[in-house]
Protein backbone atom coordinates (compact mmCIF):
# COMPACT_ATOMS: atom_id res chain seq x y z
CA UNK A 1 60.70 -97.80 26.29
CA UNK A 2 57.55 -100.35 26.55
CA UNK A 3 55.47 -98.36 24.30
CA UNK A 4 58.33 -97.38 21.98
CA UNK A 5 58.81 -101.37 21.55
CA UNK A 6 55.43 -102.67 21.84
CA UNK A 7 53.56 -99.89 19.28
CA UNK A 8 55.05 -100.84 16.07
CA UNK A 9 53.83 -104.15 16.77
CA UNK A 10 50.22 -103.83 18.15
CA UNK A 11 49.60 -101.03 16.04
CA UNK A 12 49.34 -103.27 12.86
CA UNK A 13 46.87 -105.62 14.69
CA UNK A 14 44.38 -102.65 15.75
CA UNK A 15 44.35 -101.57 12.21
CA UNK A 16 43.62 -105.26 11.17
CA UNK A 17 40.87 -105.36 13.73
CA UNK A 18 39.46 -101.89 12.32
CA UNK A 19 39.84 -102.89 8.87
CA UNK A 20 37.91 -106.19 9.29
CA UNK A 21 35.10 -104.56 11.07
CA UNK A 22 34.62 -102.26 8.11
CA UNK A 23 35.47 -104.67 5.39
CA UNK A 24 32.62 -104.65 3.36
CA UNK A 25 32.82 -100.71 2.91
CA UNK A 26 35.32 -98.77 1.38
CA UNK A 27 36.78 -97.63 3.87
CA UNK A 28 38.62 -100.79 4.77
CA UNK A 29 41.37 -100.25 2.53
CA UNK A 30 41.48 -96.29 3.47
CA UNK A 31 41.87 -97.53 7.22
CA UNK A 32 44.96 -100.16 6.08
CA UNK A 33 46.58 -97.02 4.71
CA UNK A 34 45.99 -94.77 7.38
CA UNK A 35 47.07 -97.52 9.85
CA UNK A 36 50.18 -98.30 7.55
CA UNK A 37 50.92 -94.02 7.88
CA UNK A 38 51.07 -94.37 11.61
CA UNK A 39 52.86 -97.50 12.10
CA UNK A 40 55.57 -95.74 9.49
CA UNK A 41 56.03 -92.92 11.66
CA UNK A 42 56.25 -95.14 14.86
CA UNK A 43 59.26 -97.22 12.85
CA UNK A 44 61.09 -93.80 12.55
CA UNK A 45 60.54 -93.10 16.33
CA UNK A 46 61.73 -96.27 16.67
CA UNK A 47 65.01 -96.08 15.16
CA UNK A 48 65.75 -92.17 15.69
CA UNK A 49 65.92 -93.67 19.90
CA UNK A 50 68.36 -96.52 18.49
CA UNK A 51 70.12 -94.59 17.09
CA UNK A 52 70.59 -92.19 20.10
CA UNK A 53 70.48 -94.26 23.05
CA UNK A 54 71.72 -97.72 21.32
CA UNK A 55 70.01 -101.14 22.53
CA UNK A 56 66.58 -101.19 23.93
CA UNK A 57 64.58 -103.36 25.63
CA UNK A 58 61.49 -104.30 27.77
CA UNK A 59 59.69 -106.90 29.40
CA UNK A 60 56.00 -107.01 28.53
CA UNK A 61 54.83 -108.67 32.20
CA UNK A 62 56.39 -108.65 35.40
CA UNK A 63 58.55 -111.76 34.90
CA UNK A 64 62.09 -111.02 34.79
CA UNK A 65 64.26 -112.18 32.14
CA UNK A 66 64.89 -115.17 30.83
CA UNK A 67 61.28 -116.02 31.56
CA UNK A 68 59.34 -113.18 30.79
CA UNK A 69 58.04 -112.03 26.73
CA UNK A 70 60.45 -109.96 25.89
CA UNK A 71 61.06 -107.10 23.23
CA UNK A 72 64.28 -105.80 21.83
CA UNK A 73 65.63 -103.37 19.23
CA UNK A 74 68.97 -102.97 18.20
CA UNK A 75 70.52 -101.44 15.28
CA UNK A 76 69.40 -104.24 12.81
CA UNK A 77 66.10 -104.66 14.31
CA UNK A 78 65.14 -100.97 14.17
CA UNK A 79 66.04 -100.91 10.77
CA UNK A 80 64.00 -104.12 9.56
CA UNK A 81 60.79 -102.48 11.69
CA UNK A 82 61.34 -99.44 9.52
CA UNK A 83 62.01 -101.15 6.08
CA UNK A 84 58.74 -103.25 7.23
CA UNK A 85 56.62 -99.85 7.58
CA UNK A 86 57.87 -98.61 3.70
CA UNK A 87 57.18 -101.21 2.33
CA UNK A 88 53.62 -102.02 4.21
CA UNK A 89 53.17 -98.24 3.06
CA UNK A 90 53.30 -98.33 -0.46
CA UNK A 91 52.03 -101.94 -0.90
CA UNK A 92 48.91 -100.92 0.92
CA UNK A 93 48.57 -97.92 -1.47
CA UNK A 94 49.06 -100.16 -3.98
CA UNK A 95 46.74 -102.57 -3.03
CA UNK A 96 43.54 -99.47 -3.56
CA UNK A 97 43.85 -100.13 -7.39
CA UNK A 98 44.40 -103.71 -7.57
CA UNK A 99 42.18 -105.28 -4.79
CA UNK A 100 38.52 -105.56 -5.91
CA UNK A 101 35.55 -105.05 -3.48
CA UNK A 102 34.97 -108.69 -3.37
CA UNK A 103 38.46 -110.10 -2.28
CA UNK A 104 38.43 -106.85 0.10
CA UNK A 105 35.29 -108.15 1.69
CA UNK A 106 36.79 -110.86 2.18
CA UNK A 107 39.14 -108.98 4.43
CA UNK A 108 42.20 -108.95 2.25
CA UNK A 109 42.84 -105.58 4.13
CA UNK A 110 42.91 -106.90 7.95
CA UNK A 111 44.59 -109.96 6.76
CA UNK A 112 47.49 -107.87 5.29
CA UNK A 113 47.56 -106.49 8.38
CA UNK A 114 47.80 -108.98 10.53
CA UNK A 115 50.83 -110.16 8.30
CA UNK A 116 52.80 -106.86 9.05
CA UNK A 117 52.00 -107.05 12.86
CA UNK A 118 53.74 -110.76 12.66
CA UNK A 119 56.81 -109.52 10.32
CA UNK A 120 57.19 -106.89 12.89
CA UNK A 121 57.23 -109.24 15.68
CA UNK A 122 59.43 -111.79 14.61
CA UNK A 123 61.91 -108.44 14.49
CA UNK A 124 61.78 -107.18 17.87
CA UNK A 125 61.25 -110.28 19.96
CA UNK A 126 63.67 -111.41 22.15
CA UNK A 127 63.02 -115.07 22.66
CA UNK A 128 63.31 -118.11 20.13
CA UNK A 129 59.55 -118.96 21.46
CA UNK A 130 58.06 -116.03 20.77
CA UNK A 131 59.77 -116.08 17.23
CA UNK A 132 57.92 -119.01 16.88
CA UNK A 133 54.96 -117.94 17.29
CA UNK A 134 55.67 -114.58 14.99
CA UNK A 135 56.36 -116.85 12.49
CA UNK A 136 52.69 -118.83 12.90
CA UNK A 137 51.39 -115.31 12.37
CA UNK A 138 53.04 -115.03 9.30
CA UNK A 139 52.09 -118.38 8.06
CA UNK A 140 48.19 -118.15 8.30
CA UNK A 141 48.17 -114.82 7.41
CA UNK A 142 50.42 -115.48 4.46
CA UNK A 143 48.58 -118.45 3.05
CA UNK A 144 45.04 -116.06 3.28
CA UNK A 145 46.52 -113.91 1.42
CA UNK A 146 47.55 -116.30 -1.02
CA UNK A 147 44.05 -118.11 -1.46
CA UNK A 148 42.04 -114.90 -1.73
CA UNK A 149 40.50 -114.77 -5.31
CA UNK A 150 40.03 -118.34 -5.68
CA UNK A 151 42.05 -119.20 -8.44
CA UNK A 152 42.77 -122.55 -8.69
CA UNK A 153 46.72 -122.00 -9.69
CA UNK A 154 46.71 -119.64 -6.70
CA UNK A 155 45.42 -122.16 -4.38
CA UNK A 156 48.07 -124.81 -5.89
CA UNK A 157 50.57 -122.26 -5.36
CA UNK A 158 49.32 -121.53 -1.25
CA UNK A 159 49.20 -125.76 -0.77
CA UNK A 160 52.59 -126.08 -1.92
CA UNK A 161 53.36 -122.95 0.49
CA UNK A 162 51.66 -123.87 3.26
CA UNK A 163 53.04 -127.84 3.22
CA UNK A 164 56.94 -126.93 2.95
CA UNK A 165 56.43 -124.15 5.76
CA UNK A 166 54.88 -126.48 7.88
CA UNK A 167 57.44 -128.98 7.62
CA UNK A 168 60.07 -125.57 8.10
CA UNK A 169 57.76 -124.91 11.42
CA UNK A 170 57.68 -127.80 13.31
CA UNK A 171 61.00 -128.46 12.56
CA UNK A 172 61.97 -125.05 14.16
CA UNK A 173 59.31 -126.54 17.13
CA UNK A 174 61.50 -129.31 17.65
CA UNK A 175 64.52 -127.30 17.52
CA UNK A 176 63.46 -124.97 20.04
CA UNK A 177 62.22 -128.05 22.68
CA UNK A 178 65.59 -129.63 22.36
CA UNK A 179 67.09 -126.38 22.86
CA UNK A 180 65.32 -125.44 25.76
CA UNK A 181 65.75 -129.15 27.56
CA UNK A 182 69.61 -128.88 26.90
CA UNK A 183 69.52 -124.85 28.32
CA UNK A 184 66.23 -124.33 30.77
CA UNK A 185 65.84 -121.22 28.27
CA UNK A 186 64.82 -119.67 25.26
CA UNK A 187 65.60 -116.00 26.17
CA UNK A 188 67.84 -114.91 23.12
CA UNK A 189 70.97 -113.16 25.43
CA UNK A 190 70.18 -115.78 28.11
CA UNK A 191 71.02 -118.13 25.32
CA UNK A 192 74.49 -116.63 24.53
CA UNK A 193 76.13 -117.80 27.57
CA UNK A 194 74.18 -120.71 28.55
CA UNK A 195 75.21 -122.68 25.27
CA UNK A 196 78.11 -121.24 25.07
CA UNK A 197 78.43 -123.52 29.02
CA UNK A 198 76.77 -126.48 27.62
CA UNK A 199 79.11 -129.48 28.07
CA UNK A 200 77.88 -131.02 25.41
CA UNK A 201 79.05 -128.99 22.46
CA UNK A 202 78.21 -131.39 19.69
CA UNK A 203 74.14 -131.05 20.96
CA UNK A 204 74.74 -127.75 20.54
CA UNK A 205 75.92 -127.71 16.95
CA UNK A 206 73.22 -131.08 16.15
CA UNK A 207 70.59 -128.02 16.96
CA UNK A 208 71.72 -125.42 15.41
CA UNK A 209 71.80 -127.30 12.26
CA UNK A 210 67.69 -127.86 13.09
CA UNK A 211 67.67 -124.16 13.09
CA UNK A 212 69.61 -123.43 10.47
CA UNK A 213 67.41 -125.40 8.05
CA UNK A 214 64.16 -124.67 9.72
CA UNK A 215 65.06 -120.77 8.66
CA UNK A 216 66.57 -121.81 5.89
CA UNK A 217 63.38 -123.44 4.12
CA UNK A 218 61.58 -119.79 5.18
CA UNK A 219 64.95 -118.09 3.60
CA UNK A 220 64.28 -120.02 0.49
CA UNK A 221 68.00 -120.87 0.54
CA UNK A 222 68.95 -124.20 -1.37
CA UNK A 223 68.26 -127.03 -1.74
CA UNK A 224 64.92 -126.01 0.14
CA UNK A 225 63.80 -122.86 -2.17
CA UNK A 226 61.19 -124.99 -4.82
CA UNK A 227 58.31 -123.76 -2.63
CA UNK A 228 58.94 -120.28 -3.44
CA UNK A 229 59.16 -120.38 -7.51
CA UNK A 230 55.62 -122.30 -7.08
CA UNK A 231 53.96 -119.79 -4.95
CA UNK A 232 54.89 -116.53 -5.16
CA UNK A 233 54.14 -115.93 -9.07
CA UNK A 234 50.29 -116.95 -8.00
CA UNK A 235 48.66 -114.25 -5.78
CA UNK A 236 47.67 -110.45 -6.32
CA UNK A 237 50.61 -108.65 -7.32
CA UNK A 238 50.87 -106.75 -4.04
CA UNK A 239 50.52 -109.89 -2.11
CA UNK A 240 53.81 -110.93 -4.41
CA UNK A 241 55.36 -107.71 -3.53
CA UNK A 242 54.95 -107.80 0.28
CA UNK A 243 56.18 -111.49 -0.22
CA UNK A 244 59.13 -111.10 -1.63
CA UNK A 245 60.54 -108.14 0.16
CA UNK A 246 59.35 -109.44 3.43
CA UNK A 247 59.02 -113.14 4.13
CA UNK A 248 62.25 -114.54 3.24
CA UNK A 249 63.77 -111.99 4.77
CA UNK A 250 62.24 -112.92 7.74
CA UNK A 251 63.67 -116.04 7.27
CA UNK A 252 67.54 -114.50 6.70
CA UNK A 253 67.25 -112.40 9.66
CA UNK A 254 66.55 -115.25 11.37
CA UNK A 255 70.08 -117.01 10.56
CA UNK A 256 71.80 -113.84 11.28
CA UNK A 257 70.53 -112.80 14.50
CA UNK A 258 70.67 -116.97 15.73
CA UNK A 259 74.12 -117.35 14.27
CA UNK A 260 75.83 -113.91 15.85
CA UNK A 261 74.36 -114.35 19.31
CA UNK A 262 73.33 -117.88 19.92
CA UNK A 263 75.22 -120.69 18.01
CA UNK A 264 79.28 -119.12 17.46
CA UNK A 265 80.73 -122.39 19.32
CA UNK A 266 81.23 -123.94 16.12
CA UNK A 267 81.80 -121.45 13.45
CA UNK A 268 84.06 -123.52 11.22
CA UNK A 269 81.72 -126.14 10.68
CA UNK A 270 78.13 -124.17 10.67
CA UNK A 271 79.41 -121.39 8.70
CA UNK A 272 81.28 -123.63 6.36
CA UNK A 273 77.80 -125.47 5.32
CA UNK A 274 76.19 -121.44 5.26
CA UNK A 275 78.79 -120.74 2.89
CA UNK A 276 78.48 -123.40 0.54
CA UNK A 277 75.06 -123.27 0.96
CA UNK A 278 74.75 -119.70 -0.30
CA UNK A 279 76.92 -120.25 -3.20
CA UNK A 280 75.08 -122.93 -3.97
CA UNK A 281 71.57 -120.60 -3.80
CA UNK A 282 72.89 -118.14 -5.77
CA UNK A 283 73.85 -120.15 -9.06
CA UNK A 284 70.78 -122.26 -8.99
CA UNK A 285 68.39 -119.09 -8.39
CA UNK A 286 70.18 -116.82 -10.91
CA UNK A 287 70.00 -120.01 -13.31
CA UNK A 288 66.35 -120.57 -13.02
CA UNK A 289 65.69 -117.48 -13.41
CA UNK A 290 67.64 -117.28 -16.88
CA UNK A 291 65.61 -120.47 -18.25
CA UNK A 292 61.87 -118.46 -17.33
CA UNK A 293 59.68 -116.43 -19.41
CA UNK A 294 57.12 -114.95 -17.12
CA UNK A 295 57.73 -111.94 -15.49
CA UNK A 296 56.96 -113.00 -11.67
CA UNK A 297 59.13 -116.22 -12.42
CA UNK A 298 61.82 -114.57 -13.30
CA UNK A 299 61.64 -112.18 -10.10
CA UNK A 300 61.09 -114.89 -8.08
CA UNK A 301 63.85 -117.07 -8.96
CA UNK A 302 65.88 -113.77 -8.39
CA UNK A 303 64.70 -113.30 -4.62
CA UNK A 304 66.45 -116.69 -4.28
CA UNK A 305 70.04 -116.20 -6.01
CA UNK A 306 69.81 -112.85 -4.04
CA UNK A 307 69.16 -114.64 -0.60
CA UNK A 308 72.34 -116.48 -1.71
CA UNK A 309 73.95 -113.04 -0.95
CA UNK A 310 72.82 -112.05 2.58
CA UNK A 311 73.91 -115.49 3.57
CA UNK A 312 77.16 -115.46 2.23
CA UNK A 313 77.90 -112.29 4.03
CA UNK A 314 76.59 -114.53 7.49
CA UNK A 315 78.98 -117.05 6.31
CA UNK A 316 81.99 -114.89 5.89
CA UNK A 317 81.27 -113.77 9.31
CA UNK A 318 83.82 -110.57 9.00
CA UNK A 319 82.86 -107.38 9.85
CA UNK A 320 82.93 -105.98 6.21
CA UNK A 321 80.75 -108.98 5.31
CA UNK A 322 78.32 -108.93 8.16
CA UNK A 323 77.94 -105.38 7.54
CA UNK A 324 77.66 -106.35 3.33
CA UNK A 325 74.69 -108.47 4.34
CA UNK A 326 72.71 -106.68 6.40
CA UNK A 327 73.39 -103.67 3.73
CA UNK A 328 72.28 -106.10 1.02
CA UNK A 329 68.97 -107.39 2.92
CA UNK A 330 67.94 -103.73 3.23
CA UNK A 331 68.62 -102.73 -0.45
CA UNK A 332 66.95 -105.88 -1.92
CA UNK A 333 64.06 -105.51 -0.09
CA UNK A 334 63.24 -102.27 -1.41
CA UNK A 335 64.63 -103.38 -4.82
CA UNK A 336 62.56 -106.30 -4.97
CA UNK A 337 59.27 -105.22 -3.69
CA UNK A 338 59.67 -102.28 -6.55
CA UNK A 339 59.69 -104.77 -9.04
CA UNK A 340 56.71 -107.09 -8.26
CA UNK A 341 55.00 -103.97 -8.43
CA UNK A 342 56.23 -103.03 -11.51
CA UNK A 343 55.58 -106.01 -12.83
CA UNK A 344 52.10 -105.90 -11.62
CA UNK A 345 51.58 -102.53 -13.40
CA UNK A 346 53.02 -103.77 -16.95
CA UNK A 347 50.33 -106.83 -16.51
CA UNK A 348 47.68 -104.13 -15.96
CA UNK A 349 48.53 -102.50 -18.94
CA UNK A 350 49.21 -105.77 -21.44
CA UNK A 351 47.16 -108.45 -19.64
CA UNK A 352 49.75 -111.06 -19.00
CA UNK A 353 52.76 -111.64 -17.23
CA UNK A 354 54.81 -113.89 -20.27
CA UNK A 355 57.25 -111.80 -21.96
CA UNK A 356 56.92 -113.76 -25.33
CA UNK A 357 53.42 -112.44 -25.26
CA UNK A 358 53.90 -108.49 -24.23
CA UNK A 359 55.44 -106.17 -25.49
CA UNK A 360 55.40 -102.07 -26.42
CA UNK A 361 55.52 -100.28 -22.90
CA UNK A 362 59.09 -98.31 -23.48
CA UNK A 363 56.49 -96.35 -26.38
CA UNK A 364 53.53 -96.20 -24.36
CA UNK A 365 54.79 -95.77 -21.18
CA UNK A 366 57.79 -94.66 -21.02
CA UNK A 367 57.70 -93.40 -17.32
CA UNK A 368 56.94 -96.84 -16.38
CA UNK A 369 60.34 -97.93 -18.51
CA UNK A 370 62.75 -95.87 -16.61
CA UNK A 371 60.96 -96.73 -12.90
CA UNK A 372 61.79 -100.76 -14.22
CA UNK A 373 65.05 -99.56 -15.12
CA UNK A 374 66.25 -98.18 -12.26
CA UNK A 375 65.44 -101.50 -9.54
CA UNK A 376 66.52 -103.91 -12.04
CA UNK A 377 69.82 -102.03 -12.56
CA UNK A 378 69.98 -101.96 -9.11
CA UNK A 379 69.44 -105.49 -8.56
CA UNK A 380 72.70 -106.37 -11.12
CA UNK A 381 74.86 -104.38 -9.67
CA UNK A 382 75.15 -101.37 -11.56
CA UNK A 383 76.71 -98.21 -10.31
CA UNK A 384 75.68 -96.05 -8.53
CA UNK A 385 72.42 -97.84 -7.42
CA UNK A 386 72.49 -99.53 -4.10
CA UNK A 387 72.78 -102.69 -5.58
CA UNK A 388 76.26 -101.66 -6.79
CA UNK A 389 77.42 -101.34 -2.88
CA UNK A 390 75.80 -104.26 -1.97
CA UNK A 391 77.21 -106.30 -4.09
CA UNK A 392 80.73 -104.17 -3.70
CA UNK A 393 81.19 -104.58 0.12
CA UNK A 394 80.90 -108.77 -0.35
CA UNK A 395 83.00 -108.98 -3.17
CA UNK A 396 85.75 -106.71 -0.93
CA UNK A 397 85.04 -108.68 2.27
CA UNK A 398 85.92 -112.70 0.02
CA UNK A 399 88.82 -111.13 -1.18
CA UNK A 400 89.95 -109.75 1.91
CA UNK A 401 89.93 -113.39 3.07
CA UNK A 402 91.56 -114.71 -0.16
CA UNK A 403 88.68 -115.84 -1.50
CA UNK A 404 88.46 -115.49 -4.90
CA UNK A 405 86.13 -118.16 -6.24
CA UNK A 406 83.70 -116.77 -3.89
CA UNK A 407 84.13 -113.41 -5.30
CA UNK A 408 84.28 -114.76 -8.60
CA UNK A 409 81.06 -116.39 -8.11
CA UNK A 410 79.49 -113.52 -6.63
CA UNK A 411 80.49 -111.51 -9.87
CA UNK A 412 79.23 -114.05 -12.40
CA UNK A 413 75.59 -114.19 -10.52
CA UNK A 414 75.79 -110.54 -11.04
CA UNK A 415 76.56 -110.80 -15.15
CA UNK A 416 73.51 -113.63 -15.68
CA UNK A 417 71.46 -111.24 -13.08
CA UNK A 418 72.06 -108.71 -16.42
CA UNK A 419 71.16 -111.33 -18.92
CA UNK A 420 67.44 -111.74 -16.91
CA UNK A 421 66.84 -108.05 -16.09
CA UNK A 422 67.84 -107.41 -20.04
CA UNK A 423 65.33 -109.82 -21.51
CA UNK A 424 62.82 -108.38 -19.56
CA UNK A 425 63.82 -105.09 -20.96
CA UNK A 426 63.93 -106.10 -24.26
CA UNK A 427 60.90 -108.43 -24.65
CA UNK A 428 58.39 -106.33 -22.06
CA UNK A 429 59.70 -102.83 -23.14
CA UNK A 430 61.76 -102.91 -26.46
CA UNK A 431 60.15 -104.32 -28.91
CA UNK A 432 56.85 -104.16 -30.27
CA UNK A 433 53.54 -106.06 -29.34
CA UNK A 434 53.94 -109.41 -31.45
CA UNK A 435 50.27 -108.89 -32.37
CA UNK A 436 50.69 -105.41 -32.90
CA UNK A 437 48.49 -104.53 -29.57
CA UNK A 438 49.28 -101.41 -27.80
CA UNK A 439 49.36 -101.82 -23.93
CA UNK A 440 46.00 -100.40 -22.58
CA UNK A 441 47.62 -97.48 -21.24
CA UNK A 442 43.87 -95.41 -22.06
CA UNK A 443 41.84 -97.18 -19.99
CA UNK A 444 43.94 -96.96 -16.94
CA UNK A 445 42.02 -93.92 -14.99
CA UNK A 446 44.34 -90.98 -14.27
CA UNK A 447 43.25 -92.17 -10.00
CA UNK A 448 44.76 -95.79 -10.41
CA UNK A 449 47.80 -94.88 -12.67
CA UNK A 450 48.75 -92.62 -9.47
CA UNK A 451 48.07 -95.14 -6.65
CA UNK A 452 50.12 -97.90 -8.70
CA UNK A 453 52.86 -95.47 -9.78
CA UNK A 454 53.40 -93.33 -6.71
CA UNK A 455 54.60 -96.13 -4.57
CA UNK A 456 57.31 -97.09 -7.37
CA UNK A 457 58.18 -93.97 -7.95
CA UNK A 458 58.54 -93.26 -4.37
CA UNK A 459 60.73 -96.97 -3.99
CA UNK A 460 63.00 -95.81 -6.60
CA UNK A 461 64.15 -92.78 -5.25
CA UNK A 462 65.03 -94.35 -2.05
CA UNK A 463 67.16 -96.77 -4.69
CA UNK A 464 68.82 -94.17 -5.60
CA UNK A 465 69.34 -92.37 -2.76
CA UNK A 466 71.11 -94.99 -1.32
CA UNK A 467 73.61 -95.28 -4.66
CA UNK A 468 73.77 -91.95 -4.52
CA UNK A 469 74.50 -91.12 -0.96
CA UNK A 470 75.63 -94.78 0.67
CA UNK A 471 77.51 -93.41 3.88
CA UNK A 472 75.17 -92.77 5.78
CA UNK A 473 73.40 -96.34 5.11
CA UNK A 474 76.93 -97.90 5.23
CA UNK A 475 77.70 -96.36 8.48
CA UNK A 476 74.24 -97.47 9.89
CA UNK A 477 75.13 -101.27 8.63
CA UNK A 478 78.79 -100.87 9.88
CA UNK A 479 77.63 -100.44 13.67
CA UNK A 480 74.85 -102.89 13.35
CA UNK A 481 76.99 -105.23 12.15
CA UNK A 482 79.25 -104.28 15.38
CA UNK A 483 76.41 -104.89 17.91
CA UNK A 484 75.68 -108.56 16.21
CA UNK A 485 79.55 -109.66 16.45
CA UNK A 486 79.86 -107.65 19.51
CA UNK A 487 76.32 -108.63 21.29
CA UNK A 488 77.44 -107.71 25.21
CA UNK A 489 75.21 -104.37 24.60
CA UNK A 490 72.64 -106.48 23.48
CA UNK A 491 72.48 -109.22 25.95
CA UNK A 492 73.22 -106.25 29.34
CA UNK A 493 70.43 -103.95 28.17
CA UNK A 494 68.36 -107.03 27.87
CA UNK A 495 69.05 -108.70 31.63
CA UNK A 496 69.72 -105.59 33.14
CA UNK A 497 65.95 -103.92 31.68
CA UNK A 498 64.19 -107.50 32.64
CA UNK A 499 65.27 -106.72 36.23
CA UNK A 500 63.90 -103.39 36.92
């Protein structure tokens, strides 16, 4: 299974090479796409084998496990490599009517890249080092990305970034040294039982907190989240859009995959902060996002209050809720990428990004109206969009454990999630330009309306696919939510593959 493991990463990192080589031609960008094509159809290999022969893993040298680099793919990992590849897909198709020949020259194309090789990474390694590192990948590729184009409030926006991730990183360096000194390992199903041996349980639980808000300031959970409202409005709009269906998440998988298999010692405590925690996230992200006026504000105060989901399924740490959270993480990222994108398009069209001063697309682009429509219905709640069953399973798993202001605040986030997705509605679509302008849908070629509108069309189907149809994805959740509360699959396959 080396190559079925290994692939989906290095492919992404060829491609960069390629496209960096060729960056000041054309066909830079067309080699980013093609390389984004591939690496799709290696995610579906990837997960069709999951899904058939359950856990996999490798070692990528001859050490055996715990000390050797190793790669792993379970249910939830498979499915954030493949998630990872759609999205990388249609941002990079994206990206051919939005990124210039300058900032390509730059290599914006093999920096891109580079980021998806390190997203993929940090979701099939099987060591906290090696996460690590994933996530260094995913910081300097993140913050070029961010300071291509050479705006000054994007450059404000990548310093702020770069200064709060740092502090996230070396706090996650520290984390993982103290770890490894209590242990003698960072092996992730080594891990399992040697803390679970420690005699010194309260280390333990001193570390996991280091963890849990070293990924919680990538999460963007609160009180750590100002970073992300600063930056992510800033950058090209499919920078924003890999952003904020990818990074954070990066960040929540994190928690989930630490907090299943490494630190359940101490679940009434840790879990008790994550619960409060995401409560907490969700209220202040929904409410900042109520008090904005700029499209890309308002989405990005969204990914937070919608991180404050994924966690609270983590915290609830039932089945049903486990399985809510990972169902959740995949439906927003789709959901939320779609948006950013849409919201790129409506600036192409109107030439800013504050409501008060668009307005006029429902008349002259109506297509455009009913492709916003659908992901921002989605992301309230409504049925039968995915967002509906997202927000459905959590609600059922609190009040399975007699939590009702849980599920009460869960269902309020969702009502002011209406109130922000409805102004944008009414101010960006509804009503008329307030200088009578009407959105520059004419000088849009007929090439770049299809490479901006083919990746949100092709992002809202899959939304409502998954409203349509959710068993499937349900069932897929269900048993990956198994394998992390049940991890003796996961922690076997990986010893027992290290050895041969």
């Amino acid at each position: 299974m080396s190559w079925l493991l290994a692939l989906p990463i290095l492919f992404p990192f060829c491609t960069a090479a390629l496209s960096l080589l060729t960056r000041n031609s054309r066909w830079s960008a067309r080699i980013s796409v093609a390389g984004s094509v591939i690496s799709l159809i290696l995610a579906c290999l990837l997960v069709g084998t999951v899904m058939r022969e359950g856990v996999i893993a490798t070692q990528m040298s001859t050490w055996a496990a715990p000390f050797g680099i190793t790669l792993v793919a379970d249910y939830l990992g498979a499915a954030m490599v493949l998630i990872t590849a759609i999205i990388g897909l249609a941002t990079a198709i994206w990206a051919l009517a939005e990124i210039d020949d300058d900032t390509a020259r730059m290599g914006w194309h093999g920096v891109y890249q580079t980021l998806l090789g390190g997203v993929t990474g940090a979701f099939l390694t099987g060591d906290i080092f090696n996460l690590y590192v994933w996530f260094e990948v995913l910081l300097i590729s993140s913050f070029g990305l961010l300071i291509m184009g050479g705006r000054k409030e994007a450059i404000d926006g990548a310093v702020k970034y770069v200064t709060l991730n740092l502090i996230s990183t070396v706090l996650f360096l520290c984390a993982a040294g103290l770890l490894y000194g209590a242990t003698g390992t960072l092996n992730m199903a080594d891990l399992r039982q040697a803390v679970a041996d420690h005699p010194d349980q309260g280390l333990m639980t001193a570390i996991a907190m280091m963890f849990m808000i070293g990924f919680g300031l990538k999460a963007g959970v609160f009180p750590l989240f100002f970073w992300l409202p600063a930056s992510y409005h800033t950058p090209h709009y499919a920078v924003s859009a890999v952003f904020a269906g990818l990074l954070t998440k990066v960040g929540v998988y994190a928690l989930i995959r630490v907090f299943t298999l490494i630190f359940v010692g101490d679940q009434g405590f840790t879990h008790q902060i994550l619960l409060w925690v995401a409560l907490a996230t969700m209220l202040t992200g929904v409410l900042g996002a109520a008090a904005q006026s700029d499209f890309r504000k308002i989405l990005s105060f969204h990914i937070i209050s919608q991180i404050g989901y994924m966690i609270l399924g983590l915290a609830l740490m039932t089945p049903l809720a486990v399985m809510g959270a990972i169902f959740y993480l995949i439906h927003h990222i789709i959901v939320k990428s779609n948006l950013f994108l849409i919201a790129g398009v409506s600036r192409r069209l109107t030439g800013s990004s504050d409501l008060y001063a668009i307005g006029g697309l429902y008349r002259a682009a109506p297509l455009l109206s009913v492709l916003f429509m659908i992901p921002a219905f989605s992301l309230a709640g409504f049925p039968p969009l995915s967002g509906f069953w997202a927000k459905y399973v959590l609600v059922q798993a609190s009040l399975e454990l007699e939590a009702a202001l849980v599920a009460g605040i869960a269902l309020l986030v969702g009502l002011l999630t209406i109130y922000s997705m409805t102004k944008i509605w009414a101010e960006a679509f509804w009503k008329g330009h307030p200088q009578g302008i009407e959105p520059a849908l004419a000088t849009i070629s007929p090439r770049i309306r299809w490479l901006m509108l083919s990746p949100v069309i092709a992002l809202a189907v899959m939304t409502v696919i998954i409203g349509l149809y959710p068993a499937p994805f349900l069932d897929y959740a269900t048993t990956a939510a198994q394998q992390l509360l049940e991890p003796t699959d996961y922690v076997q396959t990986v010893l027992r593959e290290a050895v041969k």
